[in-house]
Protein backbone atom coordinates (compact mmCIF):
# COMPACT_ATOMS: atom_id res chain seq x y z
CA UNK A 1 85.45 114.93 85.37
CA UNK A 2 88.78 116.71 86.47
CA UNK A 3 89.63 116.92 89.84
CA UNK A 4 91.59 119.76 91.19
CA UNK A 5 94.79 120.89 92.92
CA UNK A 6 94.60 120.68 96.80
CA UNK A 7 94.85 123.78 98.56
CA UNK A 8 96.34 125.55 101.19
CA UNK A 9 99.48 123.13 100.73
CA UNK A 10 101.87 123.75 104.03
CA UNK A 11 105.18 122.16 104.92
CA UNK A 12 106.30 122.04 108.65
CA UNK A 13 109.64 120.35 109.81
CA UNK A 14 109.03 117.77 112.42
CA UNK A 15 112.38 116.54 114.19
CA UNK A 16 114.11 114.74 111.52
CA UNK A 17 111.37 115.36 109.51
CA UNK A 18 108.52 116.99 107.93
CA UNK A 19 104.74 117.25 107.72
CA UNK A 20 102.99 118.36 105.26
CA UNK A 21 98.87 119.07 105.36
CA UNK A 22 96.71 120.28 102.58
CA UNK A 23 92.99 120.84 101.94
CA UNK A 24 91.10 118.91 99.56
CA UNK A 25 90.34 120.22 96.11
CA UNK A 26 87.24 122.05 95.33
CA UNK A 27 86.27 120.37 92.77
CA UNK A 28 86.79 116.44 91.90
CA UNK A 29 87.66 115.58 95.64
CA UNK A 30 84.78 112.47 95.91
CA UNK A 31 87.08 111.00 92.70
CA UNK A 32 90.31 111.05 94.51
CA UNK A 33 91.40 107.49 96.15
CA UNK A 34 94.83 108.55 97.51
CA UNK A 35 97.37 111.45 97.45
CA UNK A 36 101.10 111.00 96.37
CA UNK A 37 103.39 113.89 97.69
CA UNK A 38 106.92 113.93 95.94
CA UNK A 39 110.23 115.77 97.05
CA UNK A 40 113.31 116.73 95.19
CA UNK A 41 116.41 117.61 95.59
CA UNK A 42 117.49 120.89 94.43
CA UNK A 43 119.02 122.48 92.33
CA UNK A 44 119.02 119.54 90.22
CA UNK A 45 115.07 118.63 90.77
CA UNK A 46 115.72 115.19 91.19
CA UNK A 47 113.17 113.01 92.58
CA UNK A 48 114.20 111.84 96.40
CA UNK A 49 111.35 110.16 97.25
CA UNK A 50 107.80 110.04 97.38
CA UNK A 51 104.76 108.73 99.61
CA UNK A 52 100.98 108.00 99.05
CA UNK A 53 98.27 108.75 101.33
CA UNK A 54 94.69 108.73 102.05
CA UNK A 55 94.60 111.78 104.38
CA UNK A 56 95.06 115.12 103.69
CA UNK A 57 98.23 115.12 105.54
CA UNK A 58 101.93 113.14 105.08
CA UNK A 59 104.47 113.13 107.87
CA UNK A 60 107.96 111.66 106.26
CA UNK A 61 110.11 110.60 109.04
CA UNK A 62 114.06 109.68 109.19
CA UNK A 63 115.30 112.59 106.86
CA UNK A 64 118.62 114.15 107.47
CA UNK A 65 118.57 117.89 106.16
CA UNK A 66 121.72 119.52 104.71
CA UNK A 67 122.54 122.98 103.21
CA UNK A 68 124.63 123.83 100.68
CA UNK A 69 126.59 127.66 101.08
């Protein structure tokens, strides 16, 4: 059986981080054992880091933000 995408995916900065919270998949959810969320750096899109989860939420702490002009 597949198991779907998560919805209503949000991203929320938190200090010198960032949380992001999700709701679980319509289909396929009771197959799911963890979540892995992924961020990249851009424009590049390479891989920064990751984390793995149970919940339907991540908070990833310790992050210092920068913008490029």
């Amino acid at each position: 059986m597949q198991i779907g995408a998560p919805t209503n995916l949000s991203v929320n900065s938190k200090g010198d981080g960032f949380l992001v919270t999700w709701d679980s998949p319509d289909f396929g959810a009771e197959q799911l054992e963890s979540y892995i969320v992924r961020w990249y750096l851009e424009p590049e899109h390479k891989l920064h880091g990751q984390g793995e989860t149970r919940n339907n939420f991540y908070l990833g702490e310790n992050f210092v933000f920068q913008t490029k002009n």
